[in-house]
PDB file of N, CA and C in Angstrom:
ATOM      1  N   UNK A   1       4.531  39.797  37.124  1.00  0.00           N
ATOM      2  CA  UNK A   1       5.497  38.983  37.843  1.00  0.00           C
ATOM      3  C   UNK A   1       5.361  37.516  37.399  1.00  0.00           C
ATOM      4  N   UNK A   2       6.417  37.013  37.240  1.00  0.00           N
ATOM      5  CA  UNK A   2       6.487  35.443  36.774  1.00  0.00           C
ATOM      6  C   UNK A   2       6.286  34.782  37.932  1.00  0.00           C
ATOM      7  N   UNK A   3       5.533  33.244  37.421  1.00  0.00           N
ATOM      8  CA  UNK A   3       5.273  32.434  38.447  1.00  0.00           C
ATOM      9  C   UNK A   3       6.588  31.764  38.011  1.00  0.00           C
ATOM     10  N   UNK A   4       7.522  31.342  38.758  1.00  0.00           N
ATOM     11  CA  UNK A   4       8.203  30.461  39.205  1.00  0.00           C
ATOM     12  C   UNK A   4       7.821  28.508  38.902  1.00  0.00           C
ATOM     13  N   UNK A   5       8.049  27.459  38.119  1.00  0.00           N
ATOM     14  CA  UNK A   5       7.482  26.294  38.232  1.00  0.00           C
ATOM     15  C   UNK A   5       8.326  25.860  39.063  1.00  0.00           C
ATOM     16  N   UNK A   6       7.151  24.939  39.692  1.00  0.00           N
ATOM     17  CA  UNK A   6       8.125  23.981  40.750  1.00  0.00           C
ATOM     18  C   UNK A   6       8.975  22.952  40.516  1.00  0.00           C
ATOM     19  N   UNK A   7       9.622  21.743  41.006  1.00  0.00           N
ATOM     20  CA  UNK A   7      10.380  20.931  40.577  1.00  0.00           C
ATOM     21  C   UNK A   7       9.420  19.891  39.812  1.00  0.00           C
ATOM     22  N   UNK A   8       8.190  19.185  40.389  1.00  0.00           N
ATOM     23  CA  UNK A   8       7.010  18.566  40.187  1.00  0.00           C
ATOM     24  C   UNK A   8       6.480  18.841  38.344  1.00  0.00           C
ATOM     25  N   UNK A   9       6.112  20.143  38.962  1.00  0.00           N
ATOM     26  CA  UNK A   9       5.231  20.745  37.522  1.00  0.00           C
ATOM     27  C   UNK A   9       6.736  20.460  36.641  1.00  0.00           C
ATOM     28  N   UNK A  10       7.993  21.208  36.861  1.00  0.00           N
ATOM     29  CA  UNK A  10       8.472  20.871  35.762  1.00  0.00           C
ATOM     30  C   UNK A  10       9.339  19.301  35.210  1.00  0.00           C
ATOM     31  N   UNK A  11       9.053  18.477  36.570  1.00  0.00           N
ATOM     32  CA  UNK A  11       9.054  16.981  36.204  1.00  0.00           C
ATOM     33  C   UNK A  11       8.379  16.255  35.081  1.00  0.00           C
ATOM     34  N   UNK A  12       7.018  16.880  35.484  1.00  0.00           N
ATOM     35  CA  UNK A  12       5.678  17.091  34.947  1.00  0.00           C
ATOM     36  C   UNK A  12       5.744  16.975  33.255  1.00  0.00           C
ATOM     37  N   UNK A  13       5.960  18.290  33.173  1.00  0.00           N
ATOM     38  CA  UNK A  13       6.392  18.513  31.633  1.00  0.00           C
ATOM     39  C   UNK A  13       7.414  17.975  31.215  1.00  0.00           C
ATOM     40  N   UNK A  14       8.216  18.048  31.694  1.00  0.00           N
ATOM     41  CA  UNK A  14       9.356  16.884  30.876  1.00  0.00           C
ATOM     42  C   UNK A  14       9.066  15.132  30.435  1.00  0.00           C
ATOM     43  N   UNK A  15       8.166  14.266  31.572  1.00  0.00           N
ATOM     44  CA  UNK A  15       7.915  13.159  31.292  1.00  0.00           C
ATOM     45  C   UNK A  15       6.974  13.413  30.333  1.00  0.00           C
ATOM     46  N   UNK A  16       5.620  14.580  29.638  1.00  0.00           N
ATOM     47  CA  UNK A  16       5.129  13.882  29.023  1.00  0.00           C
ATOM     48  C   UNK A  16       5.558  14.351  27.338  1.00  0.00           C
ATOM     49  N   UNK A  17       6.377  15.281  27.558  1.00  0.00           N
ATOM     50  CA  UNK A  17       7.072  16.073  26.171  1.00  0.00           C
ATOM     51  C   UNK A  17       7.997  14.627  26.046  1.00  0.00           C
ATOM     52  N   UNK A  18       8.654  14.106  27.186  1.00  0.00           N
ATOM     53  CA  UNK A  18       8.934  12.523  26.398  1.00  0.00           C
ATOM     54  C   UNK A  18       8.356  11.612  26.336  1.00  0.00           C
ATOM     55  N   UNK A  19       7.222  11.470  26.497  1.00  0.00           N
ATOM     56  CA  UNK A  19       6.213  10.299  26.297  1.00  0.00           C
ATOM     57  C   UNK A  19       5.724  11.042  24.705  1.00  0.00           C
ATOM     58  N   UNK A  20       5.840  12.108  24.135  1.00  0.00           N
ATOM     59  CA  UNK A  20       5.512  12.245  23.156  1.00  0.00           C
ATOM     60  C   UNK A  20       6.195  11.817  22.141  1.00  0.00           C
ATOM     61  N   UNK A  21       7.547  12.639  22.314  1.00  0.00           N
ATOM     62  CA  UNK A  21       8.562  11.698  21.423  1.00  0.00           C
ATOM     63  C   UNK A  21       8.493  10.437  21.155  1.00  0.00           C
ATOM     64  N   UNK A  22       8.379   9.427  22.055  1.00  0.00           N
ATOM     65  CA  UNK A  22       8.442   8.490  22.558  1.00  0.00           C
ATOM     66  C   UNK A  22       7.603   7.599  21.036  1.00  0.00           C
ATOM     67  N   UNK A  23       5.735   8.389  21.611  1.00  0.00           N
ATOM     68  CA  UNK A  23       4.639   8.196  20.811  1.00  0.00           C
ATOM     69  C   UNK A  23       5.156   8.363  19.134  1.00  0.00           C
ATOM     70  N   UNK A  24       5.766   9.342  18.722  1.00  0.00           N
ATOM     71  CA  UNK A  24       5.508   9.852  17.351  1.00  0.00           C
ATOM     72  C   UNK A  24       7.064   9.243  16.811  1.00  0.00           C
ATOM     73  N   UNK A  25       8.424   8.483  17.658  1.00  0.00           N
ATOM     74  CA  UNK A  25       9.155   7.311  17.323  1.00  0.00           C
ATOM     75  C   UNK A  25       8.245   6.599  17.030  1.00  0.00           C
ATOM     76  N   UNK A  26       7.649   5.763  17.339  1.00  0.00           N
ATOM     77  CA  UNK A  26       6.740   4.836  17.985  1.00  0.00           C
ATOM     78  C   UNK A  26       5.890   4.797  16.410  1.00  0.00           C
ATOM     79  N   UNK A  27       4.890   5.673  16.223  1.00  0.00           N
ATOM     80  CA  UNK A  27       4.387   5.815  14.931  1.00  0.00           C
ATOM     81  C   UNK A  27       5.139   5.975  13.918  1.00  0.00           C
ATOM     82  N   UNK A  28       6.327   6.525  13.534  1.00  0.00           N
ATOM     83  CA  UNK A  28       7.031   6.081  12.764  1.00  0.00           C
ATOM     84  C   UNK A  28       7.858   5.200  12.054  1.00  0.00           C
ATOM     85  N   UNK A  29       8.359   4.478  13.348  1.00  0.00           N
ATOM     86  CA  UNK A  29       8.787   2.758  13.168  1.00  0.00           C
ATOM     87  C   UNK A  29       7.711   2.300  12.512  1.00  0.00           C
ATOM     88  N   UNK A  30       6.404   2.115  13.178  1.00  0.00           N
ATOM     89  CA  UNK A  30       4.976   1.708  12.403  1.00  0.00           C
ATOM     90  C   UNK A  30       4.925   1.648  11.222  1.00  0.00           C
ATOM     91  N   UNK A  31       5.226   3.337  11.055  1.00  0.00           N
ATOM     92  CA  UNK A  31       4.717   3.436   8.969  1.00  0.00           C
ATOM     93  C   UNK A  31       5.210   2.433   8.589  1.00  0.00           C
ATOM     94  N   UNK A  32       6.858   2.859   9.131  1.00  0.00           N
ATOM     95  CA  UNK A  32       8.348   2.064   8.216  1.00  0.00           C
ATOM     96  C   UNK A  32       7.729   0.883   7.653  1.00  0.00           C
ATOM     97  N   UNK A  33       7.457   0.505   8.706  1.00  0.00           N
ATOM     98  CA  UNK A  33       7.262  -1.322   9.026  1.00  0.00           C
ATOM     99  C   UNK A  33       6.494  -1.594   8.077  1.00  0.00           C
ATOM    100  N   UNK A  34       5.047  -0.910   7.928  1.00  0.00           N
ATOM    101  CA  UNK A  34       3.847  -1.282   7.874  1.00  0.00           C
ATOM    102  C   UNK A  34       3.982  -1.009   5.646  1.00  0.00           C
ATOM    103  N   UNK A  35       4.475   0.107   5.388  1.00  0.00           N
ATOM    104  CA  UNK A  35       5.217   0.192   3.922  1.00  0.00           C
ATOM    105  C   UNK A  35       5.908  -0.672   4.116  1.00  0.00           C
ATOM    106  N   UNK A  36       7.151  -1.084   4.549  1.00  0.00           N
ATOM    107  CA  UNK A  36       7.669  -2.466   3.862  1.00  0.00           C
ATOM    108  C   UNK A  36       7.058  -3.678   4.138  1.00  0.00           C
ATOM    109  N   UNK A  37       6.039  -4.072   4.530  1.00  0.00           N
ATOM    110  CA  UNK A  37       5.678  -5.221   4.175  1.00  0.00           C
ATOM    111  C   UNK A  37       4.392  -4.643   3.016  1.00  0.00           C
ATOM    112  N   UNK A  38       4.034  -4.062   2.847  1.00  0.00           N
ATOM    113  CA  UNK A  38       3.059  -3.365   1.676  1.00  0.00           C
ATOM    114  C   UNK A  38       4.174  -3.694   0.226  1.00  0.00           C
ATOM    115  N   UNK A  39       5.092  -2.750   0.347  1.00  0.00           N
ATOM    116  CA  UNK A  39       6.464  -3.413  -0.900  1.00  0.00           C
ATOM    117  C   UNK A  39       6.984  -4.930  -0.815  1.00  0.00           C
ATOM    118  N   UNK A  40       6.785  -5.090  -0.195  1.00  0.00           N
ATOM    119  CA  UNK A  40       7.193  -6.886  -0.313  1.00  0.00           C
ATOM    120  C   UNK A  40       6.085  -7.728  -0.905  1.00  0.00           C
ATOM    121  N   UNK A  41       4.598  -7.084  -0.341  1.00  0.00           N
ATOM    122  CA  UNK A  41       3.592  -8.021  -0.651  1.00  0.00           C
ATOM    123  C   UNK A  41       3.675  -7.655  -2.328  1.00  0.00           C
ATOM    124  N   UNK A  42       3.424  -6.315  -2.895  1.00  0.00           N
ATOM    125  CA  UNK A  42       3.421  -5.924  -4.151  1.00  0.00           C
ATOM    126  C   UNK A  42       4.390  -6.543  -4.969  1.00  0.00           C
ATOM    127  N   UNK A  43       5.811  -7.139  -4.603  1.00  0.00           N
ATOM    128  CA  UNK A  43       6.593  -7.598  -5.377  1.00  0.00           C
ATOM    129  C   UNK A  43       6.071  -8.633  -5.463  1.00  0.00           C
ATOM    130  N   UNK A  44       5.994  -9.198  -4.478  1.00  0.00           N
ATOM    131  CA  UNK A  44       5.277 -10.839  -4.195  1.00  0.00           C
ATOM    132  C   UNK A  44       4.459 -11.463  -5.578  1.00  0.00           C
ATOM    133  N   UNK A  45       3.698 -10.256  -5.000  1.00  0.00           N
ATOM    134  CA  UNK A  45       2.292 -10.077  -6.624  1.00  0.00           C
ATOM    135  C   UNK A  45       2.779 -10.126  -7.775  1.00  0.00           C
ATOM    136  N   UNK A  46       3.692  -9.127  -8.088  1.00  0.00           N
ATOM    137  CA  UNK A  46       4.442  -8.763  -9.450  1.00  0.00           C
ATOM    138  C   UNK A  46       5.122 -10.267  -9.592  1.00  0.00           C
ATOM    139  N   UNK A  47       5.989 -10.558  -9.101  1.00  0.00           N
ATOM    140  CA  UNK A  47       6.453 -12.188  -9.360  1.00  0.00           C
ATOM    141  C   UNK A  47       5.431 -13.356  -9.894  1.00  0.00           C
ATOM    142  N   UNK A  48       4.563 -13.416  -9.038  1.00  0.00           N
ATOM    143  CA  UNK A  48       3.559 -14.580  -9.299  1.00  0.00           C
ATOM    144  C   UNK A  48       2.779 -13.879 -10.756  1.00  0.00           C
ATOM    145  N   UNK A  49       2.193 -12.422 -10.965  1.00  0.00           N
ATOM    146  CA  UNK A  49       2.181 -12.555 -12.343  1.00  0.00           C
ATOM    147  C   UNK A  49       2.773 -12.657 -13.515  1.00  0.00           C
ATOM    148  N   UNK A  50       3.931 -12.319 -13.228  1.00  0.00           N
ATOM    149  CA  UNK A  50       5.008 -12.413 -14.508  1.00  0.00           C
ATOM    150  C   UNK A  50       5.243 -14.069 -14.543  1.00  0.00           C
ATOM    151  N   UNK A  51       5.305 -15.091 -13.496  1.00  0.00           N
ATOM    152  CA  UNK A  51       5.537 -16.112 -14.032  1.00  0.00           C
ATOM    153  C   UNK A  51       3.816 -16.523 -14.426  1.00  0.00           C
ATOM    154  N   UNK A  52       2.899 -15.912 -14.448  1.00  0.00           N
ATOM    155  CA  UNK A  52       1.861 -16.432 -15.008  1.00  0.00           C
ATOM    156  C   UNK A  52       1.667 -15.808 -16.759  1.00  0.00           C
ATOM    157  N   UNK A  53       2.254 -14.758 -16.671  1.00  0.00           N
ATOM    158  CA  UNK A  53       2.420 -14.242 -18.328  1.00  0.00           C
ATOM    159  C   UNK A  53       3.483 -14.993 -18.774  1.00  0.00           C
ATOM    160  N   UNK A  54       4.876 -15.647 -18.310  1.00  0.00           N
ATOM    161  CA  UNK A  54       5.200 -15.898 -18.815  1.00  0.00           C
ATOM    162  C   UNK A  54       4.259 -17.786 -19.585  1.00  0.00           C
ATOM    163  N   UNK A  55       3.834 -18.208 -18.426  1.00  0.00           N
ATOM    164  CA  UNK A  55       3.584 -19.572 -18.730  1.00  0.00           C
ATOM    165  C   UNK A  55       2.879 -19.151 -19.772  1.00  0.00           C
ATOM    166  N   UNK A  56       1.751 -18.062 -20.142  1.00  0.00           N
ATOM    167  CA  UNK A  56       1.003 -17.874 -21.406  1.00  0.00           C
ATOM    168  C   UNK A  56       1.074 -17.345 -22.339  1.00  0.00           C
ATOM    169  N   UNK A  57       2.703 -16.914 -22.367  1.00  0.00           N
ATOM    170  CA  UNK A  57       3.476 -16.450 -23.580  1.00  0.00           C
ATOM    171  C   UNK A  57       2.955 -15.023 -23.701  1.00  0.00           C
ATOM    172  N   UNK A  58       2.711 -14.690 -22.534  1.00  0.00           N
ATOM    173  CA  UNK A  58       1.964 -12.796 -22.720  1.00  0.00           C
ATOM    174  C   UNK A  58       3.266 -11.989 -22.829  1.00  0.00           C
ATOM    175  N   UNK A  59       4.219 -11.884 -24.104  1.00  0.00           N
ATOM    176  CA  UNK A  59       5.094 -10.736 -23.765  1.00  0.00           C
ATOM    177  C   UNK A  59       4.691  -9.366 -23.642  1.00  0.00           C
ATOM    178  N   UNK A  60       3.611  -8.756 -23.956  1.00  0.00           N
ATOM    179  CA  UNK A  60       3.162  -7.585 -23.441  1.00  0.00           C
ATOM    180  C   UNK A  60       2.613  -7.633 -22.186  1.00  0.00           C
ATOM    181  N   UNK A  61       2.137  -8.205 -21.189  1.00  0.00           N
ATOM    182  CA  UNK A  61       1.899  -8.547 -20.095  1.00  0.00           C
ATOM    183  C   UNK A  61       3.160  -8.408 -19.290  1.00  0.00           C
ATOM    184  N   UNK A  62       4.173  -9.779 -19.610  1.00  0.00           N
ATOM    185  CA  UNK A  62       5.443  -9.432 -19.240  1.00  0.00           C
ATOM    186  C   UNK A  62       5.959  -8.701 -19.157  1.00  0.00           C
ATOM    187  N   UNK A  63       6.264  -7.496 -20.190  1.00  0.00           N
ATOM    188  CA  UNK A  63       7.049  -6.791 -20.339  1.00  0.00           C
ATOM    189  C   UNK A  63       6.382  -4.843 -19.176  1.00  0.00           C
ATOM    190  N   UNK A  64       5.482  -5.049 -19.876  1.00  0.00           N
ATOM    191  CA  UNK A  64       4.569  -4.046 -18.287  1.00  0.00           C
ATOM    192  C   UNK A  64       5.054  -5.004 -16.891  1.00  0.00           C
ATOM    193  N   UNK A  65       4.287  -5.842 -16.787  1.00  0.00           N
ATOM    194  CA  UNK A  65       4.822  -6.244 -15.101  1.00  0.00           C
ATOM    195  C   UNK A  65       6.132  -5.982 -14.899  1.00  0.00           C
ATOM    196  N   UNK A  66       7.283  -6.830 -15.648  1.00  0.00           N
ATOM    197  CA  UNK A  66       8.697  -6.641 -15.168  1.00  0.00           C
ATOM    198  C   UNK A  66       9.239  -4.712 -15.212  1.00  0.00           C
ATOM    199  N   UNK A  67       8.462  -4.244 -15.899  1.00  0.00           N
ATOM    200  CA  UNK A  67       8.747  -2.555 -15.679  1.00  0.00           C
ATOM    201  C   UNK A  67       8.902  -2.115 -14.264  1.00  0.00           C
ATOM    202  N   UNK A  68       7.647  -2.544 -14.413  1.00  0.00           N
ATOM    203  CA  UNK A  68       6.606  -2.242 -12.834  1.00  0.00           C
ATOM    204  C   UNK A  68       7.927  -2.703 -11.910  1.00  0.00           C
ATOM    205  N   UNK A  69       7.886  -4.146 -11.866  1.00  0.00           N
ATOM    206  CA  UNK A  69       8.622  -4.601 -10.786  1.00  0.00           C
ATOM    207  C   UNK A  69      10.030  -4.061 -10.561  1.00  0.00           C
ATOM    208  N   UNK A  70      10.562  -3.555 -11.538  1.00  0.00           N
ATOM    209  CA  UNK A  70      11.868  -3.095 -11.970  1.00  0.00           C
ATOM    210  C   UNK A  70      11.928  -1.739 -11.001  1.00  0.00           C
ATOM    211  N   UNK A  71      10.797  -0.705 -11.352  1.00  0.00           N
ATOM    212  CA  UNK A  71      10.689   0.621 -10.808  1.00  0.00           C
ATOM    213  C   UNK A  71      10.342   0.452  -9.085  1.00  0.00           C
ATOM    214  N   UNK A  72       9.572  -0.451  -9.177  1.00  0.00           N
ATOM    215  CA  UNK A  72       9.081  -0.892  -7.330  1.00  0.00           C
ATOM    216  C   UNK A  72      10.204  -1.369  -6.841  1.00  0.00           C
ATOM    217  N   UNK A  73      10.757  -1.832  -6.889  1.00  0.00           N
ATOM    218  CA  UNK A  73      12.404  -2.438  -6.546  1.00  0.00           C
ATOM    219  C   UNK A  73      13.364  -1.518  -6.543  1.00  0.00           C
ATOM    220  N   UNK A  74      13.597  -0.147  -7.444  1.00  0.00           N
ATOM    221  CA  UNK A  74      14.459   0.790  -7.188  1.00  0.00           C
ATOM    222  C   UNK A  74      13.986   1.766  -6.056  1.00  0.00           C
ATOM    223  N   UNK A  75      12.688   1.778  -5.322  1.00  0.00           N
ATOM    224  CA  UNK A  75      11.951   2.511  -4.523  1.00  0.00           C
ATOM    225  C   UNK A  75      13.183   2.569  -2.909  1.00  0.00           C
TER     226      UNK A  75
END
């Protein structure tokens, strides 16, 4: 024979099946967030070395970084 849940118990379960959702939105905005400022800082980087290969005439230097930056930018 089935137990029957009450209104409570199944209040119950509903607030925390949405406090879960809630949680694992919640951690996902996070990643989002937390990768794009990770890709911003990396471009950041890639910029400040390419204008440092360029000031030292490194075209093989250059030409790897701006790849790089090229492919990180289509991400």
């Amino acid at each position: 024979m089935e137990k029957k849940k009450t209104y409570q118990e199944l209040l119950k379960e509903y607030t925390m099946t949405q406090k879960q959702k809630q949680t694992k939105s919640l951690e996902r905005q996070t990643e989002l967030f937390l990768n794009h400022i990770l890709r911003k800082s990396r471009e950041e980087q890639l910029r400040k070395e390419i204008d440092f290969a360029l000031d030292r005439k490194d075209k093989e230097a250059f030409m790897k970084l701006s790849k790089e930056l090229s492919s990180h930018m289509g991400q």
